[in-house]
PDB file of N, CA and C in Angstrom:
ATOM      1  N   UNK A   1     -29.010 -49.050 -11.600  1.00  0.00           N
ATOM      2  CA  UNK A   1     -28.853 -50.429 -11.210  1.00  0.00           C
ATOM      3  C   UNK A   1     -28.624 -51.273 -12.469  1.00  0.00           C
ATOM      4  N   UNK A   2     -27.767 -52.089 -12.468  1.00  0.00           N
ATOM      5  CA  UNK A   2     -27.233 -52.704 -13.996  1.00  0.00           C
ATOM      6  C   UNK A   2     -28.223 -54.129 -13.969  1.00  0.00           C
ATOM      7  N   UNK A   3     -29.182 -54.395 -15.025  1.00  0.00           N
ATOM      8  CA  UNK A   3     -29.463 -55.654 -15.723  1.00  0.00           C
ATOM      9  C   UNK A   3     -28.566 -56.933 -15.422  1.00  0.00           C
ATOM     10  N   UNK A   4     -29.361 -57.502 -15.168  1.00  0.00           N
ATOM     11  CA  UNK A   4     -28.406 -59.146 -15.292  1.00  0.00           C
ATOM     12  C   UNK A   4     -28.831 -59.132 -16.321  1.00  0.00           C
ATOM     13  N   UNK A   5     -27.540 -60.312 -16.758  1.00  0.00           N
ATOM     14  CA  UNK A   5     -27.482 -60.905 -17.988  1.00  0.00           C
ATOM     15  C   UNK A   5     -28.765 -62.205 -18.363  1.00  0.00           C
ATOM     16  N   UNK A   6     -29.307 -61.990 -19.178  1.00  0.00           N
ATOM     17  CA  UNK A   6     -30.305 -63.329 -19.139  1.00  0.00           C
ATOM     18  C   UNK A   6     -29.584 -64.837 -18.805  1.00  0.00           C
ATOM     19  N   UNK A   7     -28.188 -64.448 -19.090  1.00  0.00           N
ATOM     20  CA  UNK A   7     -28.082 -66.002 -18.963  1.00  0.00           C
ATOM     21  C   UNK A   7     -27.693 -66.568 -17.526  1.00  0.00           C
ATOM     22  N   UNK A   8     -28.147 -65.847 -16.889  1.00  0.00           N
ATOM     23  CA  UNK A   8     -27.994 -65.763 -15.416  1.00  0.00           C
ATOM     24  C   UNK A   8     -29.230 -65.907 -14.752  1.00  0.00           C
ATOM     25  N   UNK A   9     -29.791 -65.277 -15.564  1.00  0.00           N
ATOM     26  CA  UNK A   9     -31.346 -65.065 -14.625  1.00  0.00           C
ATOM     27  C   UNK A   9     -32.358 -66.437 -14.789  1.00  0.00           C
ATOM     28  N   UNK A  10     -32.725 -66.640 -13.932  1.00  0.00           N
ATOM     29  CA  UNK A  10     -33.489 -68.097 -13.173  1.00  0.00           C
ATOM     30  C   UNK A  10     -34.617 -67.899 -13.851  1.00  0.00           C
ATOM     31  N   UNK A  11     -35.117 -68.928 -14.460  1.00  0.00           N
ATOM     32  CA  UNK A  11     -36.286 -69.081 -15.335  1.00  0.00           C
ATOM     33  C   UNK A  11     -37.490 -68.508 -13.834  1.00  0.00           C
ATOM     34  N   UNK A  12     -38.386 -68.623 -14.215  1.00  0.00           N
ATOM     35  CA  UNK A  12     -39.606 -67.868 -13.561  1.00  0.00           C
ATOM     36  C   UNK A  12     -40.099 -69.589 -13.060  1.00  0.00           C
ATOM     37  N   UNK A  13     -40.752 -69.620 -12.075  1.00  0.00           N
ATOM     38  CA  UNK A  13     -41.853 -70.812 -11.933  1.00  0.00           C
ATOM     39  C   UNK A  13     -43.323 -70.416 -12.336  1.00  0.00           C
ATOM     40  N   UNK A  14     -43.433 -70.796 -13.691  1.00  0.00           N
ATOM     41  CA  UNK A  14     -44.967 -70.969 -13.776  1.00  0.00           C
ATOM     42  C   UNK A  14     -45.807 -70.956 -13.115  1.00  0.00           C
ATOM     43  N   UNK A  15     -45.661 -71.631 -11.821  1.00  0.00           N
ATOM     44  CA  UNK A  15     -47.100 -71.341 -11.109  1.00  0.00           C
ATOM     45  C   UNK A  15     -47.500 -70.367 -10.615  1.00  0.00           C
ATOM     46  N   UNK A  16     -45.812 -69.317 -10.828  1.00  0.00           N
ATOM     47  CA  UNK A  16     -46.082 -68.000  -9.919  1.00  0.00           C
ATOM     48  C   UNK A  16     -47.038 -66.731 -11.115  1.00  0.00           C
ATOM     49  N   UNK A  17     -46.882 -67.561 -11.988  1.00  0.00           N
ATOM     50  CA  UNK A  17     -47.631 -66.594 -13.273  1.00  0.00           C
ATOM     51  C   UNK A  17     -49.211 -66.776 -13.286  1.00  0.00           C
ATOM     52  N   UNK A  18     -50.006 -65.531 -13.591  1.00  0.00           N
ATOM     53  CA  UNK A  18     -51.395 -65.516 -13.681  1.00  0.00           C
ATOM     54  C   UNK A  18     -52.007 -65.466 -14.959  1.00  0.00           C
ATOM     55  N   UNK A  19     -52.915 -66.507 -15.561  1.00  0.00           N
ATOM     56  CA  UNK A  19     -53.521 -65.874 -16.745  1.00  0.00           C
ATOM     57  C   UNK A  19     -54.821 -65.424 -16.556  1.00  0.00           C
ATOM     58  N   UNK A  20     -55.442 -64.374 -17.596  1.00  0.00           N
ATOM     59  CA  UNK A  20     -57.111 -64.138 -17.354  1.00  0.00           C
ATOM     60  C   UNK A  20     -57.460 -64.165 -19.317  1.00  0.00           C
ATOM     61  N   UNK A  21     -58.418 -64.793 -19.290  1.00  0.00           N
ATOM     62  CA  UNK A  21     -59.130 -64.864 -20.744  1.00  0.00           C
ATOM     63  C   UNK A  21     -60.548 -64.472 -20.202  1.00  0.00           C
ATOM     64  N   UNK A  22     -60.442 -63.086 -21.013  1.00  0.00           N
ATOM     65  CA  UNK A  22     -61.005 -62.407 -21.545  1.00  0.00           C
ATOM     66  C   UNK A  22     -62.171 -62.314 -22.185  1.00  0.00           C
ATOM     67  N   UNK A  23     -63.225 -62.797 -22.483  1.00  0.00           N
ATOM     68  CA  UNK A  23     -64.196 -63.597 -23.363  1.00  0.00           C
ATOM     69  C   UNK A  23     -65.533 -63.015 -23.219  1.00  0.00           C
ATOM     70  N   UNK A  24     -66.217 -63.757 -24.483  1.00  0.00           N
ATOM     71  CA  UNK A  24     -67.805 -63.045 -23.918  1.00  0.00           C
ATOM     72  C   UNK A  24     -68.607 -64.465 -24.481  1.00  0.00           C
ATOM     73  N   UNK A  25     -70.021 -64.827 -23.777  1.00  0.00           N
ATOM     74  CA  UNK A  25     -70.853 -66.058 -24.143  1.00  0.00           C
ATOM     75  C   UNK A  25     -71.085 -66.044 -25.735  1.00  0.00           C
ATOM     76  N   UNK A  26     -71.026 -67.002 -26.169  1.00  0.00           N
ATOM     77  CA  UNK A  26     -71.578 -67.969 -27.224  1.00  0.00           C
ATOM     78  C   UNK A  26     -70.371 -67.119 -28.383  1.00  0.00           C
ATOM     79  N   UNK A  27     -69.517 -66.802 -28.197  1.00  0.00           N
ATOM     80  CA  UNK A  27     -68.044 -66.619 -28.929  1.00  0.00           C
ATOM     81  C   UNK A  27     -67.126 -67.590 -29.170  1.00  0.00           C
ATOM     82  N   UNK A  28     -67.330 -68.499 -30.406  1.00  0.00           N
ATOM     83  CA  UNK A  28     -66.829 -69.791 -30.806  1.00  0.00           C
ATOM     84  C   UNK A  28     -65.060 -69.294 -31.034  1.00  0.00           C
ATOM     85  N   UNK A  29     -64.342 -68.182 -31.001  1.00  0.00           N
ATOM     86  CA  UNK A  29     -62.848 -67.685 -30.957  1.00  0.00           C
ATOM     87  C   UNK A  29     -62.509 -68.199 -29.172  1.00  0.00           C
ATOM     88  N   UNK A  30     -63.556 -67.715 -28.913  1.00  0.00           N
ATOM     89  CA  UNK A  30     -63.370 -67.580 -27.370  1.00  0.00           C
ATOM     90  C   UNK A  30     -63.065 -69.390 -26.637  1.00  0.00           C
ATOM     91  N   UNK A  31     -64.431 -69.806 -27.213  1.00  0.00           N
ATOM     92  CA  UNK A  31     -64.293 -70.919 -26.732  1.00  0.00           C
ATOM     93  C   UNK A  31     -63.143 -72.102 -27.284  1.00  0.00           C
ATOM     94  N   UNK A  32     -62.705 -71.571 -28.293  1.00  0.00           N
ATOM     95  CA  UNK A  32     -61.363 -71.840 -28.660  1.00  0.00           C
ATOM     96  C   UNK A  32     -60.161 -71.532 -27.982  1.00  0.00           C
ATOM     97  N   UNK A  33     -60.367 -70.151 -27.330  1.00  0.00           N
ATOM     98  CA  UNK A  33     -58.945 -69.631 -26.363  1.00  0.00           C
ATOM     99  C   UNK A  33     -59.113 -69.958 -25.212  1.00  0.00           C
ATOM    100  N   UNK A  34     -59.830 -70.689 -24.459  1.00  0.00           N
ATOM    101  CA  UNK A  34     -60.553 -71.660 -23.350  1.00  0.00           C
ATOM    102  C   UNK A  34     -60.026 -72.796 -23.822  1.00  0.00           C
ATOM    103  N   UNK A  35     -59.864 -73.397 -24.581  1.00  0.00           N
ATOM    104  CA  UNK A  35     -59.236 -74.947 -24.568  1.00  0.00           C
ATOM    105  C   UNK A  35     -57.744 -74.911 -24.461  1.00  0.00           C
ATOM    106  N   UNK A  36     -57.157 -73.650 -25.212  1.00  0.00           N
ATOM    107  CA  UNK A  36     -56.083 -73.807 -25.332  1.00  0.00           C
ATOM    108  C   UNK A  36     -55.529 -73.419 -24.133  1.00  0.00           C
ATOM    109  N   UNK A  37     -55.941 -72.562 -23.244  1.00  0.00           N
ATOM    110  CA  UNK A  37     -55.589 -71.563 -21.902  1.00  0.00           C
ATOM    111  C   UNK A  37     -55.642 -73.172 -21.057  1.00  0.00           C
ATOM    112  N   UNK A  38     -56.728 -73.891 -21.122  1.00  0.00           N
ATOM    113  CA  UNK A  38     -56.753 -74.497 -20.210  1.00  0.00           C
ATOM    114  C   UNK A  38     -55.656 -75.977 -20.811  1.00  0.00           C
ATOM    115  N   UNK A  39     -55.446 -76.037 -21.407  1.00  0.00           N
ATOM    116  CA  UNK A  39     -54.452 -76.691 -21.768  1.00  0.00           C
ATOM    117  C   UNK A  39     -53.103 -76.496 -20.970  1.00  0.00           C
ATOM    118  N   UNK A  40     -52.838 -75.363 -21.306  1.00  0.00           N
ATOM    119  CA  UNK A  40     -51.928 -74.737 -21.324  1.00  0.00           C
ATOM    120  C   UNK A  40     -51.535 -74.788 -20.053  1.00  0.00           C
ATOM    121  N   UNK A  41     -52.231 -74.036 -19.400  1.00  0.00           N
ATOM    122  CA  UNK A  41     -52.564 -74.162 -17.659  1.00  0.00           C
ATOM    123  C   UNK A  41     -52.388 -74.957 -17.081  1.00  0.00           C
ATOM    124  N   UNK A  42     -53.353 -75.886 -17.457  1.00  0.00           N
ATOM    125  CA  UNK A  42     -53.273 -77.040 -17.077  1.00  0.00           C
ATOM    126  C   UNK A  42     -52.199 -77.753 -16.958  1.00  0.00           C
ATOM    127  N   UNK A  43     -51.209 -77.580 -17.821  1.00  0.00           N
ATOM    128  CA  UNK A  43     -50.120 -78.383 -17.748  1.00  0.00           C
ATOM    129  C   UNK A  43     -48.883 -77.854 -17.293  1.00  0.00           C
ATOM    130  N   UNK A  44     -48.748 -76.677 -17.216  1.00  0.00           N
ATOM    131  CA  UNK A  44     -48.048 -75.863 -16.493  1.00  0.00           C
ATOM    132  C   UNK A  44     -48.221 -75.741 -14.995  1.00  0.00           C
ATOM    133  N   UNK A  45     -49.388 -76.053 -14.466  1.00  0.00           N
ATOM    134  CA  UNK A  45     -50.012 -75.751 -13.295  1.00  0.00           C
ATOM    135  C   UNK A  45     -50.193 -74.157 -12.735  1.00  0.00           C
ATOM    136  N   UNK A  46     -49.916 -73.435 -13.815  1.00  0.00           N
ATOM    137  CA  UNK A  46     -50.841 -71.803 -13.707  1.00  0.00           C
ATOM    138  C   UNK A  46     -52.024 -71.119 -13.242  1.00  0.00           C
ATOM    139  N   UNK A  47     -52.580 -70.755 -12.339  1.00  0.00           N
ATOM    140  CA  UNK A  47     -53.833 -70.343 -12.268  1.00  0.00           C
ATOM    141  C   UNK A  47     -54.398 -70.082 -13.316  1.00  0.00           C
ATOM    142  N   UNK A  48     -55.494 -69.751 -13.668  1.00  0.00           N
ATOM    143  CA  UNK A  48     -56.268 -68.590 -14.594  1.00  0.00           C
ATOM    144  C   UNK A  48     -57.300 -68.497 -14.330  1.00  0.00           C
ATOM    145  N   UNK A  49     -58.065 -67.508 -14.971  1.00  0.00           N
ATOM    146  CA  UNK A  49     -59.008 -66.911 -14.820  1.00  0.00           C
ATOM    147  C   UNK A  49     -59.744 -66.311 -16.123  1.00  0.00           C
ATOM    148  N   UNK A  50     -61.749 -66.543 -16.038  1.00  0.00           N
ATOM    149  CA  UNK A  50     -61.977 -66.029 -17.249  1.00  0.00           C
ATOM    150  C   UNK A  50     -62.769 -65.161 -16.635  1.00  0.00           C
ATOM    151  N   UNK A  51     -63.013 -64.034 -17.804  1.00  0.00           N
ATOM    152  CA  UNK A  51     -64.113 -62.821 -16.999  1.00  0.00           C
ATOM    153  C   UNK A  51     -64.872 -62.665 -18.384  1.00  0.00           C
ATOM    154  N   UNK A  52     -65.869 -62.381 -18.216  1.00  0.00           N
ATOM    155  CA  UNK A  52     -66.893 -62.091 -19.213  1.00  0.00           C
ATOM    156  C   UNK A  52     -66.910 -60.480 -19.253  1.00  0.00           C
ATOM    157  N   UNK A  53     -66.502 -60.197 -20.603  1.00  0.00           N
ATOM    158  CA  UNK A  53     -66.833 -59.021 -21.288  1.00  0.00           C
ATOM    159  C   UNK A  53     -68.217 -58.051 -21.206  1.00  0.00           C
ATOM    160  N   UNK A  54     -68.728 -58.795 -21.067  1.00  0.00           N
ATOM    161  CA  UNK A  54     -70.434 -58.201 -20.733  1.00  0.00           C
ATOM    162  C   UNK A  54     -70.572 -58.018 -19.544  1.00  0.00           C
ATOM    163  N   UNK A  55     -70.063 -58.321 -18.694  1.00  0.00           N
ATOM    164  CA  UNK A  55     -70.119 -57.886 -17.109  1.00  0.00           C
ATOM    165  C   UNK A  55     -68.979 -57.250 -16.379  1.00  0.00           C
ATOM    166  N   UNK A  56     -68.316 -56.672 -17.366  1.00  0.00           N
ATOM    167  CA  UNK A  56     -67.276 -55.531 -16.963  1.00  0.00           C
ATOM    168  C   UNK A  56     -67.203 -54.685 -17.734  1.00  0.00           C
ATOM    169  N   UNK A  57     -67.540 -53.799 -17.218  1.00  0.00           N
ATOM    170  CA  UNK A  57     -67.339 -52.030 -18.564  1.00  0.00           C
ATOM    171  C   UNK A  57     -66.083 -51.662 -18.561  1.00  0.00           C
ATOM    172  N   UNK A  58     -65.155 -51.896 -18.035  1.00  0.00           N
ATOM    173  CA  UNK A  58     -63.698 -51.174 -18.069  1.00  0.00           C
ATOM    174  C   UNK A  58     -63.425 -52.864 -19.455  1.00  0.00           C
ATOM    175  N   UNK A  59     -63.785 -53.676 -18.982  1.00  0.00           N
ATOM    176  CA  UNK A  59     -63.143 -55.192 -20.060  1.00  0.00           C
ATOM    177  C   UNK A  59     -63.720 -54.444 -21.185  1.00  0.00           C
ATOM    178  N   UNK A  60     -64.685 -54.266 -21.278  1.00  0.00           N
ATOM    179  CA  UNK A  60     -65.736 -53.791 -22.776  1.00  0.00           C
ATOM    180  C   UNK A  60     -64.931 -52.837 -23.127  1.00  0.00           C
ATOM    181  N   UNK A  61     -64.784 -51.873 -23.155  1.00  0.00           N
ATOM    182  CA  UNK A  61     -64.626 -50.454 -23.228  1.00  0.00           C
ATOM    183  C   UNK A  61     -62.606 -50.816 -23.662  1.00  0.00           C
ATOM    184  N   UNK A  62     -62.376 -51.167 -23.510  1.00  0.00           N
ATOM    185  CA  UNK A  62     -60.849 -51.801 -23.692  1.00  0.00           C
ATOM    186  C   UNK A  62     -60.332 -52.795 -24.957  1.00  0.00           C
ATOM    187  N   UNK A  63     -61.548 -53.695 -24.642  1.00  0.00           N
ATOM    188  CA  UNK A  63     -61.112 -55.067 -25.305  1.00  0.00           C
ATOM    189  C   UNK A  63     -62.483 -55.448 -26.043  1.00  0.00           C
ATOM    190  N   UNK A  64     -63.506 -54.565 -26.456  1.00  0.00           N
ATOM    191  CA  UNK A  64     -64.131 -55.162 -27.518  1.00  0.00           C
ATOM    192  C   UNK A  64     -64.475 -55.422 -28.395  1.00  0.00           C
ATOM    193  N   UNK A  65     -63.151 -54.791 -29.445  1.00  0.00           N
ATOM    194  CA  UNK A  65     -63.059 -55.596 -30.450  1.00  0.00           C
ATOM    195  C   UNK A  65     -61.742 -56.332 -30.549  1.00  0.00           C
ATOM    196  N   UNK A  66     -61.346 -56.851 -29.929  1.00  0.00           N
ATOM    197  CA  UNK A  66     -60.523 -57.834 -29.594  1.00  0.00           C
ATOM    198  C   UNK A  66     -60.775 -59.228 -29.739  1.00  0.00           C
ATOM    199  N   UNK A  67     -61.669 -59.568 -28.427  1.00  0.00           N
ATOM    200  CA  UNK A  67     -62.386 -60.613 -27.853  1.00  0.00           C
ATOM    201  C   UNK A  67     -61.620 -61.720 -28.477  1.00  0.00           C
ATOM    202  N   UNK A  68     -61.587 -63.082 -28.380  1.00  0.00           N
ATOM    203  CA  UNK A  68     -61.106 -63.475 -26.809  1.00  0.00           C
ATOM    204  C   UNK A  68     -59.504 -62.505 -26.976  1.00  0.00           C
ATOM    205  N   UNK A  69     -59.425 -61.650 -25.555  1.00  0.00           N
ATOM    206  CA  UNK A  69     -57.938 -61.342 -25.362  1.00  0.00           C
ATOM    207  C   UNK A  69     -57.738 -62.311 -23.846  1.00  0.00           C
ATOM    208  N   UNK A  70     -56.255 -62.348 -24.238  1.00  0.00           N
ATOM    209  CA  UNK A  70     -55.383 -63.345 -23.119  1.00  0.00           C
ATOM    210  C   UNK A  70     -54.534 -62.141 -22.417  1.00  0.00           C
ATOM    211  N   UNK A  71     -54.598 -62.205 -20.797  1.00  0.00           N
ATOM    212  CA  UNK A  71     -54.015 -61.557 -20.302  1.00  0.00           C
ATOM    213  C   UNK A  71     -52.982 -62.287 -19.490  1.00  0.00           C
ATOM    214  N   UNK A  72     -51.456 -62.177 -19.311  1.00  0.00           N
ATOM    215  CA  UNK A  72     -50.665 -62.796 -18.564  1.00  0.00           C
ATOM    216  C   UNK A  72     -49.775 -61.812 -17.291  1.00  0.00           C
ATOM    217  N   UNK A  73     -50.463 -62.450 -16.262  1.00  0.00           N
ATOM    218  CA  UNK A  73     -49.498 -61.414 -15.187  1.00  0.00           C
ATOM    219  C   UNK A  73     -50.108 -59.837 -15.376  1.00  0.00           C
ATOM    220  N   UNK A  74     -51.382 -59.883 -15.607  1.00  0.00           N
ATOM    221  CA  UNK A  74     -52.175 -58.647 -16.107  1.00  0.00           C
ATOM    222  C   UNK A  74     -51.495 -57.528 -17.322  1.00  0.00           C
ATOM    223  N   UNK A  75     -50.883 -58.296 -18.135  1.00  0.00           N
ATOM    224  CA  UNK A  75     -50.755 -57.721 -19.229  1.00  0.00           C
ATOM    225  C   UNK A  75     -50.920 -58.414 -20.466  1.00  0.00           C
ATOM    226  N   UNK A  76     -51.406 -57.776 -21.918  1.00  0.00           N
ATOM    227  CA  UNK A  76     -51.962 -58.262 -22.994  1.00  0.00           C
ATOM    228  C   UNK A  76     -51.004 -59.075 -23.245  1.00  0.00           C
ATOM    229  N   UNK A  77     -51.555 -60.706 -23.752  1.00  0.00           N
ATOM    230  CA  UNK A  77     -50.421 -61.672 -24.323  1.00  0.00           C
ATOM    231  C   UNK A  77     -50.838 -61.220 -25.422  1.00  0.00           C
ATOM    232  N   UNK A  78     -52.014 -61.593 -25.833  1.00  0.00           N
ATOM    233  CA  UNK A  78     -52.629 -61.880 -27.440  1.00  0.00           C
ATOM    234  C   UNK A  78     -54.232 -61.824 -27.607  1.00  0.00           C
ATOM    235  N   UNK A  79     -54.328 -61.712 -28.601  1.00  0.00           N
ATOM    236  CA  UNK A  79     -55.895 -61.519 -28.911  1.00  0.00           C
ATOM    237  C   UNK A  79     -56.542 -62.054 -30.358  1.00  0.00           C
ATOM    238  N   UNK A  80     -57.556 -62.201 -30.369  1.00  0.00           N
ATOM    239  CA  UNK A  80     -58.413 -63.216 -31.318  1.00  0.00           C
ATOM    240  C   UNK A  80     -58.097 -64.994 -31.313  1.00  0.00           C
ATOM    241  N   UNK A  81     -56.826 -65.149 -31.837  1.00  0.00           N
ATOM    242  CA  UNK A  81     -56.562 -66.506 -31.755  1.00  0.00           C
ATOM    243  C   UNK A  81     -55.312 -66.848 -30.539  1.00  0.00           C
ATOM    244  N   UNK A  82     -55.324 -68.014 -29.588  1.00  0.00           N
ATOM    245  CA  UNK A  82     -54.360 -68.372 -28.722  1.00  0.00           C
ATOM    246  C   UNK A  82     -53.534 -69.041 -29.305  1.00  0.00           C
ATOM    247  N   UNK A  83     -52.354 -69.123 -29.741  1.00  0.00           N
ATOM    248  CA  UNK A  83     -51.433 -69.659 -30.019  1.00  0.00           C
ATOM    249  C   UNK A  83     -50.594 -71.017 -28.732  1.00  0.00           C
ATOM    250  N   UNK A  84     -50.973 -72.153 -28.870  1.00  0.00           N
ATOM    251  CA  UNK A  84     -50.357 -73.319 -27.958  1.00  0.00           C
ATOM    252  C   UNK A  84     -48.754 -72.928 -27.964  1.00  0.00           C
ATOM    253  N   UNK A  85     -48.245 -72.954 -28.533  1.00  0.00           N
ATOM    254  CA  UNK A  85     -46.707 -72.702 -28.191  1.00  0.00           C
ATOM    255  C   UNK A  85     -46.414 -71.679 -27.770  1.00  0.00           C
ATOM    256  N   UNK A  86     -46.883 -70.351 -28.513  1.00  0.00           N
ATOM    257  CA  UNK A  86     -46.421 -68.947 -27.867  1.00  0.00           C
ATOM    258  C   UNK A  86     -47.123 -68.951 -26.414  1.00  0.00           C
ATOM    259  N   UNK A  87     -47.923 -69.369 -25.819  1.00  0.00           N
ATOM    260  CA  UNK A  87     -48.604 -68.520 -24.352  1.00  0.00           C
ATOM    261  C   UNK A  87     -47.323 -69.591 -23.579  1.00  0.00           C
ATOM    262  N   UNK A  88     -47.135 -70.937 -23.838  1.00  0.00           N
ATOM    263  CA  UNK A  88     -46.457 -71.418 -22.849  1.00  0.00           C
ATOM    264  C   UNK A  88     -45.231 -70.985 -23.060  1.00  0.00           C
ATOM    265  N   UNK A  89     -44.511 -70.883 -24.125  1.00  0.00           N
ATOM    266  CA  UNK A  89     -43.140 -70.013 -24.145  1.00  0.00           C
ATOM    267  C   UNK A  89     -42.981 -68.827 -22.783  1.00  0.00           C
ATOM    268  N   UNK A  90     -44.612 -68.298 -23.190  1.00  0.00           N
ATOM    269  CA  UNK A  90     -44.925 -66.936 -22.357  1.00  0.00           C
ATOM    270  C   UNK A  90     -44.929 -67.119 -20.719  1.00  0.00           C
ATOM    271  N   UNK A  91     -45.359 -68.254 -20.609  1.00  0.00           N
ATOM    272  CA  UNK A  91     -45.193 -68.552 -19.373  1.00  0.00           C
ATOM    273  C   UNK A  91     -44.222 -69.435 -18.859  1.00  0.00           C
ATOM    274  N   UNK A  92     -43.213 -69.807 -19.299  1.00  0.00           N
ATOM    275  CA  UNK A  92     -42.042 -70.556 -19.025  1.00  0.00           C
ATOM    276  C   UNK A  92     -40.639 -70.052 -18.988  1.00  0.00           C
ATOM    277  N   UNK A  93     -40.850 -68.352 -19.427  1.00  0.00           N
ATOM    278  CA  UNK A  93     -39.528 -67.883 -19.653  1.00  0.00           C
ATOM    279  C   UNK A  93     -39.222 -66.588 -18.636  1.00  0.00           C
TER     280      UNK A  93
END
């Protein structure tokens, strides 16, 4: 089946995109990738979602030395620091 050309293909609607941050309590990175997610979100009108690291063993066991990781559409955006321009790029294209 042949690829369209990107310059054809219809931007995505944001709202149809999911984020999840990743995080664990009293993690000042974290609570940093929480302002920006919800920023972000927020202005996009994106769902998201945060899950705590300590109350999931498959999150732990994956992502802990990561922490905060950003997940988009259930796959890794980024991890330690959220970048404001790159996640919405990420979710706008």
């Amino acid at each position: 089946m042949a690829r369209m050309s990107p310059l054809f293909r219809r931007k995505a609607d944001p709202r149809d995109r999911f984020v999840t941050l990743v995080r664990k309590p009293g993690c000042h990175l974290c609570d940093d990738a929480q302002a920006v997610v919800e920023k972000v979100c927020g202005d996009l009108g994106v769902p998201w979602e945060q899950k705590d690291i300590t109350e999931d063993r498959q999150l732990h066991d994956e992502y802990w030395e990561q922490i905060p990781v950003v997940l988009v559409d259930g796959r890794q955006h980024t991890f330690w620091r959220v970048d404001e321009g790159r996640l919405r790029k990420e979710l706008t294209e």
